[in-house]
N, C-alpha and C. Protein backbone atom coordinates (compact mmCIF):
# COMPACT_ATOMS: atom_id res chain seq x y z
N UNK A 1 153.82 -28.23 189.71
CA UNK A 1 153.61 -27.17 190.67
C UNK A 1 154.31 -27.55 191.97
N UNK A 2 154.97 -26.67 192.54
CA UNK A 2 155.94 -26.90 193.79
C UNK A 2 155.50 -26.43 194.74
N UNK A 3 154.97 -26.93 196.01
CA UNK A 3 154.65 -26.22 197.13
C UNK A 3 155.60 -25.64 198.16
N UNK A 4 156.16 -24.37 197.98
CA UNK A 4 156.66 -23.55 198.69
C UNK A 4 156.19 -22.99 200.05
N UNK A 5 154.88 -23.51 200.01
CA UNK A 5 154.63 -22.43 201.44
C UNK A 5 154.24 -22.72 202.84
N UNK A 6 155.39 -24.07 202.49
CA UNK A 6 155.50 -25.28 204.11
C UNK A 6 156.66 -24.36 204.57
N UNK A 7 157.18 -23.45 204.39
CA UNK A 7 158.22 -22.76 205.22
C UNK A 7 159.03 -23.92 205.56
N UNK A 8 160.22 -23.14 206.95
CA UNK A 8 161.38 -23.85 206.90
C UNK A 8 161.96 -24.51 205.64
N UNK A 9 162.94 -25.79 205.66
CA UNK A 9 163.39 -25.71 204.91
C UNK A 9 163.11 -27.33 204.10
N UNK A 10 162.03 -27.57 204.18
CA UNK A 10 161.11 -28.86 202.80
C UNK A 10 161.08 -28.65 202.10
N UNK A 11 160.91 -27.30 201.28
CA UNK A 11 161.06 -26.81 200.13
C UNK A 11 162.52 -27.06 199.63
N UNK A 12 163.53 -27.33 200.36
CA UNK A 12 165.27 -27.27 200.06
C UNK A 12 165.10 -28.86 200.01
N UNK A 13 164.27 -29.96 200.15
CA UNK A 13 164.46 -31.17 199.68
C UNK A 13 163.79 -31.55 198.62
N UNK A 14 162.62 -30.60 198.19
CA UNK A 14 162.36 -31.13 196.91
C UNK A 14 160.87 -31.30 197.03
N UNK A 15 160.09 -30.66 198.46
CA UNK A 15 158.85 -31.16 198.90
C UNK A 15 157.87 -30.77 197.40
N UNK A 16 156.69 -31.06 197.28
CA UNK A 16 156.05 -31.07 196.32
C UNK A 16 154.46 -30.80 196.20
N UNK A 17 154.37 -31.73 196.69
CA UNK A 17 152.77 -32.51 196.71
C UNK A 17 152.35 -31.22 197.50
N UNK A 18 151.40 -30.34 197.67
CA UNK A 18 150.78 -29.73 198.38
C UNK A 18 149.12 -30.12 198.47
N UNK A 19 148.15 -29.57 199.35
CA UNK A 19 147.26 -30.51 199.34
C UNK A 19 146.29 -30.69 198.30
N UNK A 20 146.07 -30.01 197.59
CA UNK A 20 145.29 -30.09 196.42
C UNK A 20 145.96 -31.10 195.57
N UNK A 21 146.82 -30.71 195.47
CA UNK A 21 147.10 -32.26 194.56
C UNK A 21 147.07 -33.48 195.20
N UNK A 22 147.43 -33.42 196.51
CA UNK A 22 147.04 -34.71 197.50
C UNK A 22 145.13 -35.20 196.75
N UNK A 23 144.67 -34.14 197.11
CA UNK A 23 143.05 -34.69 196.82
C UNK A 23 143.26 -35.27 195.13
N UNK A 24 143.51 -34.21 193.80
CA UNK A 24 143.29 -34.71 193.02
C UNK A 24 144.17 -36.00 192.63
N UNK A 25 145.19 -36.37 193.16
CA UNK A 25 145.35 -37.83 193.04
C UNK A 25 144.43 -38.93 193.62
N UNK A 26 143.97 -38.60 194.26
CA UNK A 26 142.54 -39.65 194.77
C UNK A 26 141.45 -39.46 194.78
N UNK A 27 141.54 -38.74 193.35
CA UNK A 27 140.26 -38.28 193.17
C UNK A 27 139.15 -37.43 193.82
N UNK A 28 139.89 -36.60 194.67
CA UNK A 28 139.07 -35.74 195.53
C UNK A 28 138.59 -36.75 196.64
N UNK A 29 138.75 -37.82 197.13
CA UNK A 29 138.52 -38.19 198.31
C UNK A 29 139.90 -38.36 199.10
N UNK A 30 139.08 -37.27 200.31
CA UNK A 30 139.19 -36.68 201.53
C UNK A 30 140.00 -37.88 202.50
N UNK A 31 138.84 -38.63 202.69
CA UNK A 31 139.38 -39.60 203.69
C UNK A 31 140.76 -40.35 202.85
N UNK A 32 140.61 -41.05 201.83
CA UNK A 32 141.50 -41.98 201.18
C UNK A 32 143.03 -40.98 201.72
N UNK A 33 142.90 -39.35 201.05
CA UNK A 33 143.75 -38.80 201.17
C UNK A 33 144.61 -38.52 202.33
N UNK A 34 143.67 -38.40 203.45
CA UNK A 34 144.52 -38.70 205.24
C UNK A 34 144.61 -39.94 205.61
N UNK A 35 144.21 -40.59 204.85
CA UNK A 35 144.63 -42.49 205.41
C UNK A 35 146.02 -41.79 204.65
N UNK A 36 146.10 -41.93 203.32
CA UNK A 36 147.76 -41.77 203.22
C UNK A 36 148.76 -41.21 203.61
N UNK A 37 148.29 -40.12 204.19
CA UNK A 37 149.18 -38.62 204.58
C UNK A 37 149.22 -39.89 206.16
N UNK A 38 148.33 -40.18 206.96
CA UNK A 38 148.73 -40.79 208.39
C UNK A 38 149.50 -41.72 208.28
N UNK A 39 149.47 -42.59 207.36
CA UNK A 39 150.69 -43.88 206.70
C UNK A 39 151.86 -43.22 206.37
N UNK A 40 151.56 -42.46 205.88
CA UNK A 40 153.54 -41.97 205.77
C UNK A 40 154.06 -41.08 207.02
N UNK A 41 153.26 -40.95 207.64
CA UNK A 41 153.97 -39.86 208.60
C UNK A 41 154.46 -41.03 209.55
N UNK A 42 153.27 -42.42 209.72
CA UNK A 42 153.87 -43.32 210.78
C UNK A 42 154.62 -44.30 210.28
N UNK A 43 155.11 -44.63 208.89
CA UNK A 43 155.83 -45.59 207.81
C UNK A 43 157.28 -44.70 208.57
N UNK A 44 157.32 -43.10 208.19
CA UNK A 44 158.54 -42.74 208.37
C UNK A 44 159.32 -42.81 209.59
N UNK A 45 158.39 -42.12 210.68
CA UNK A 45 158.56 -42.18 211.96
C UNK A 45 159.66 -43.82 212.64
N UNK A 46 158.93 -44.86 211.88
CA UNK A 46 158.84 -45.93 212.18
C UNK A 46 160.23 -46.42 211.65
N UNK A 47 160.45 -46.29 210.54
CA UNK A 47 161.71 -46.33 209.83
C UNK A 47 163.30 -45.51 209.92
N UNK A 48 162.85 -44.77 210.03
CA UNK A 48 163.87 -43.92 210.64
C UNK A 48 164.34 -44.34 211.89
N UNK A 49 163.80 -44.53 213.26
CA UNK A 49 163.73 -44.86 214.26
C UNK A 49 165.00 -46.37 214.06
N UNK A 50 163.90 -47.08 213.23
CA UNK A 50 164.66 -48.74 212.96
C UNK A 50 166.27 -48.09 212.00
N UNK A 51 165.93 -47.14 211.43
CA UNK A 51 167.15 -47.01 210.59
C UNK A 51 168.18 -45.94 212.02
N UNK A 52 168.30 -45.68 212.46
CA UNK A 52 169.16 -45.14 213.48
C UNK A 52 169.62 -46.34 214.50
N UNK A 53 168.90 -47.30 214.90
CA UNK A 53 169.30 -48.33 215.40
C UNK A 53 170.07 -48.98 214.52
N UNK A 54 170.17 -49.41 213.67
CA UNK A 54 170.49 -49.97 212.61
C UNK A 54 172.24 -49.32 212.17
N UNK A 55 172.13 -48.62 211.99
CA UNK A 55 173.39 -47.86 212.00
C UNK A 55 174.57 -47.80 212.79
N UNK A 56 173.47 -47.87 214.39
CA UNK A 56 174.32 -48.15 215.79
C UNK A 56 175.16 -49.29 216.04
N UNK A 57 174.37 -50.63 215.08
CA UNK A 57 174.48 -51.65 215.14
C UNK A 57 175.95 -52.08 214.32
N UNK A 58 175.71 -50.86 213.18
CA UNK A 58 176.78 -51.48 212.01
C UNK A 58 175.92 -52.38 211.43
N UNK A 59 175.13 -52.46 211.03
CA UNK A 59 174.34 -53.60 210.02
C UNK A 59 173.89 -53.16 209.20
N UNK A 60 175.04 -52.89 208.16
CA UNK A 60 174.92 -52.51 206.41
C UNK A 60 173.99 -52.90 205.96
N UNK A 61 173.72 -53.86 205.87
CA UNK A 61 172.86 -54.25 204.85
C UNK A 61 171.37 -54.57 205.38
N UNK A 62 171.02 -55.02 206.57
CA UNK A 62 169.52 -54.36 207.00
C UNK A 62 169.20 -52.85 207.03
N UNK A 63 170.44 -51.87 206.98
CA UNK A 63 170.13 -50.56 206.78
C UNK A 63 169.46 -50.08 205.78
N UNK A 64 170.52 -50.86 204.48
CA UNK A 64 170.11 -50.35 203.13
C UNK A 64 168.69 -50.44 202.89
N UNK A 65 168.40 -51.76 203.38
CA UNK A 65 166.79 -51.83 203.01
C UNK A 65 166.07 -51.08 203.86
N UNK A 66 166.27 -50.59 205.32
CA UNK A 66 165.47 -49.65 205.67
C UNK A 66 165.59 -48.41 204.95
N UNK A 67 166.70 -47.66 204.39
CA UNK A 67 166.83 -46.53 204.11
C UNK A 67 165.75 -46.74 202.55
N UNK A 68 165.78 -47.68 202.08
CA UNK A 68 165.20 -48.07 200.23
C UNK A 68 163.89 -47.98 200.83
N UNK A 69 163.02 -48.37 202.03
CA UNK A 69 161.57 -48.32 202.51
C UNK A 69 161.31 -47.22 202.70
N UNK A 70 162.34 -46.07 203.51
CA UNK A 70 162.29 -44.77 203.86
C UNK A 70 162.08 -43.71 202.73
N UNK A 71 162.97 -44.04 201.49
CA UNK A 71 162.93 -43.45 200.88
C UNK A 71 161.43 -43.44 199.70
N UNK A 72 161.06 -44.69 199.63
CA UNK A 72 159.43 -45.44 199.26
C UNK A 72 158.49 -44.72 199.88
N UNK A 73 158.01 -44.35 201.17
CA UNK A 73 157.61 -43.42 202.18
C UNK A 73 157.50 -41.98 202.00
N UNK A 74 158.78 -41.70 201.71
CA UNK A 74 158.93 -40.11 201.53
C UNK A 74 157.92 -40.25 199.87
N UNK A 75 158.60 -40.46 199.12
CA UNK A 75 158.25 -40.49 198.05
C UNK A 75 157.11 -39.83 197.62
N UNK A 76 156.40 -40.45 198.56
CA UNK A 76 154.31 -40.03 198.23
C UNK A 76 154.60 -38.53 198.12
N UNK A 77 155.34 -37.64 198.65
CA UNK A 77 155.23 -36.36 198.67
C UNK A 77 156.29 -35.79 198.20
N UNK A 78 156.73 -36.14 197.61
CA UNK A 78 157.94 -35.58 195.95
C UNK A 78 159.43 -35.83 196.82
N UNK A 79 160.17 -34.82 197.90
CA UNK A 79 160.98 -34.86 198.37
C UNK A 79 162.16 -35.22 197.52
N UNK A 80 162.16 -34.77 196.44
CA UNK A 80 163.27 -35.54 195.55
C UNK A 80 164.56 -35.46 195.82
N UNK A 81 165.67 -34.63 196.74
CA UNK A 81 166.77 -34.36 197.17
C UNK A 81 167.02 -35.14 198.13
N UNK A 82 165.63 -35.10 198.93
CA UNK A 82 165.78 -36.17 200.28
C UNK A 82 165.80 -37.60 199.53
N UNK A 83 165.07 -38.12 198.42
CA UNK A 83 164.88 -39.22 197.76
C UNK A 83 166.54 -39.80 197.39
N UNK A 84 166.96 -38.70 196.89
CA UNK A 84 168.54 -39.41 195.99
C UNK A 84 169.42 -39.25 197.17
N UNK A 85 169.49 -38.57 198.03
CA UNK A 85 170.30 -38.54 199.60
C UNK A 85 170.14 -39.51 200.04
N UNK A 86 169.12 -40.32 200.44
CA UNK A 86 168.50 -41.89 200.71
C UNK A 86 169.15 -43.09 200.25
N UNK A 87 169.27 -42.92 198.85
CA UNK A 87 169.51 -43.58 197.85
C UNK A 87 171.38 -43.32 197.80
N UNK A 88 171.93 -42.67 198.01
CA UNK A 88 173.31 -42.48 197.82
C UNK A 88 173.78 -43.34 198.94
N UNK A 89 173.08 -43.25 200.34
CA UNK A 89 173.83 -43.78 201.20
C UNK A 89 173.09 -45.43 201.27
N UNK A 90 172.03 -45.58 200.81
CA UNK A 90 171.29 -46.97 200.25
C UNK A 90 172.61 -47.55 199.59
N UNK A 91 173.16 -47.27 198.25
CA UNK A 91 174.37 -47.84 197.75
C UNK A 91 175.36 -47.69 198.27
N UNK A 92 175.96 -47.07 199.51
CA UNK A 92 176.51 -47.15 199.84
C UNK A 92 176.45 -48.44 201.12
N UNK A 93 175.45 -48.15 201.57
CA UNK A 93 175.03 -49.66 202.68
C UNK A 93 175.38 -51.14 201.43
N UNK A 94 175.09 -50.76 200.60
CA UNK A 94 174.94 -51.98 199.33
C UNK A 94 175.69 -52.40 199.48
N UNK A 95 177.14 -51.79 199.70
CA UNK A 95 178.43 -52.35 199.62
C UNK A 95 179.61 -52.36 200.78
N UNK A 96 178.13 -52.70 201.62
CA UNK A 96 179.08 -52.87 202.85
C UNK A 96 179.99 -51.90 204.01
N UNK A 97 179.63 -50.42 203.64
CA UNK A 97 180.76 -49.81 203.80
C UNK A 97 179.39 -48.83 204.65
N UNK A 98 179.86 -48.22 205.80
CA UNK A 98 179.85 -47.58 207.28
C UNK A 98 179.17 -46.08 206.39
N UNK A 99 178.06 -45.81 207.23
CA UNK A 99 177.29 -44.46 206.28
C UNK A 99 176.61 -43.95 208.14
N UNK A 100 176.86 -42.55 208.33
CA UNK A 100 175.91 -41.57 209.30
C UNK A 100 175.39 -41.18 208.59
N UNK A 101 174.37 -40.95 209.56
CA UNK A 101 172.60 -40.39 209.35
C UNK A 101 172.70 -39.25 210.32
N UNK A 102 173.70 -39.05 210.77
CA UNK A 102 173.30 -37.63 211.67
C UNK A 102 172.47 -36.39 210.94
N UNK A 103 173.07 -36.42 209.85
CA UNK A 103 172.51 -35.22 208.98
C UNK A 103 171.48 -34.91 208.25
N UNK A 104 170.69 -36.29 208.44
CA UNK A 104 169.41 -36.49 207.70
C UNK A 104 168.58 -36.42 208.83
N UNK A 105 168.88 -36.21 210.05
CA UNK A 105 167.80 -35.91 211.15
C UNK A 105 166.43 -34.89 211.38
N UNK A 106 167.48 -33.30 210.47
CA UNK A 106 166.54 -32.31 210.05
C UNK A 106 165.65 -32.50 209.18
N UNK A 107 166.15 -33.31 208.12
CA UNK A 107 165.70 -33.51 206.88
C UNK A 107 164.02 -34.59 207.15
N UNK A 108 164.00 -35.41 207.75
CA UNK A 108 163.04 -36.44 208.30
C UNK A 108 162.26 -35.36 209.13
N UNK A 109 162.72 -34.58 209.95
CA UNK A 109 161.91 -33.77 210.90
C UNK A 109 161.21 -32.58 209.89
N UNK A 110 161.90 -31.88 208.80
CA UNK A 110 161.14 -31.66 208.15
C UNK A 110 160.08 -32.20 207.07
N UNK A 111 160.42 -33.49 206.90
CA UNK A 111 159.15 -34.39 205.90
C UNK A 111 158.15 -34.31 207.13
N UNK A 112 158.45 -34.77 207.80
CA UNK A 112 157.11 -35.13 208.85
C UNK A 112 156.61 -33.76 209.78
N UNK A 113 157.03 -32.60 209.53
CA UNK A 113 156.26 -31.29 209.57
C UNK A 113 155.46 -30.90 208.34
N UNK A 114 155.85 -31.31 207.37
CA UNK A 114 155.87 -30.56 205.95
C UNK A 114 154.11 -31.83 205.86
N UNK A 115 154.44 -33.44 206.02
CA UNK A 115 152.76 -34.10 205.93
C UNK A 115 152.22 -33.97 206.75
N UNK A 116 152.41 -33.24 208.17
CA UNK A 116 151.49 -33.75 209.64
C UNK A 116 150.97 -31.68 208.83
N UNK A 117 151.53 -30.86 208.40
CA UNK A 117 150.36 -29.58 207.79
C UNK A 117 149.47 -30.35 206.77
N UNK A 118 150.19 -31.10 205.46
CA UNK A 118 149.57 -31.33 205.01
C UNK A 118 148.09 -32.34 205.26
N UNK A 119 148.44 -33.37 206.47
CA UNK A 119 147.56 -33.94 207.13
C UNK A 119 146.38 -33.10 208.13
N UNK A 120 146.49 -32.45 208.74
CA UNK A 120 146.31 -31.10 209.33
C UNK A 120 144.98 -30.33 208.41
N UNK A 121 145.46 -29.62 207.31
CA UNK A 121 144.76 -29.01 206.36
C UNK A 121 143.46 -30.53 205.86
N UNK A 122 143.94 -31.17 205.84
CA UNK A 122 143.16 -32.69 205.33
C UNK A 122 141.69 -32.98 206.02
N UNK A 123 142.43 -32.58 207.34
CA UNK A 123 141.03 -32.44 208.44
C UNK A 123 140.32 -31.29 208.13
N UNK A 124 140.68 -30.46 208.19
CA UNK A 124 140.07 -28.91 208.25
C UNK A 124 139.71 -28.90 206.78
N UNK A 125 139.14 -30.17 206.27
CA UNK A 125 137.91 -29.77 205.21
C UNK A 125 136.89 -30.71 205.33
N UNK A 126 136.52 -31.63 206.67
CA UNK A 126 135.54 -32.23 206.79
C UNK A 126 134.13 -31.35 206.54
């Protein structure tokens, strides 16, 4: 089942997870389920950030592994387009060779709209 109705454009990366399935992967607990949704929103935040420095730097290969954590992160919530986009320029850091991130800027700004609803809705069933 695909959650379509995060608007904008998360749905064009592959978004997934909507919140009901957030709960039934943890078994219907609530809390477990916004501890995770708050870990990835601040895993990404956090990574991205280090991965734009990183880039500035020219440092291939601490990139790759930030972009391989970033993409670990997204993950929890399907993002599968954003996942192999990650991963393309991950092998490309692999081998040394110069990769922008300008274009993945929207893409991150929409993961972290698309879990801070899904985090959002998480509350609003205490």
């Amino acid at each position: 089942m695909v959650d379509e109705s995060s608007g904008g454009s998360a749905a064009g990366w592959g978004a997934s997870l909507n919140t009901e399935q957030i709960l039934e992967f943890f078994s219907g607990d609530r809390d477990a389920s916004l501890e995770i949704v708050k870990m990835a929103i601040f895993d990404v935040r956090r990574l991205w950030q280090n991965a734009q420095e990183l880039c500035k730097q020219a440092d291939w290969q601490r990139l790759g592994r930030t972009l391989h954590s970033l993409r670990g992160a997204i993950s929890t919530f399907g993002f599968n387009s954003l996942q192999q986009e990650l991963r393309r320029l991950e092998d490309i850091c692999d081998l040394g060779r110069p990769v922008v991130l300008d274009g993945l800027s929207s893409a991150i700004t929409d993961f972290l709209d698309y879990a801070q609803k899904r985090g959002d809705e998480l509350e609003e069933r205490k």
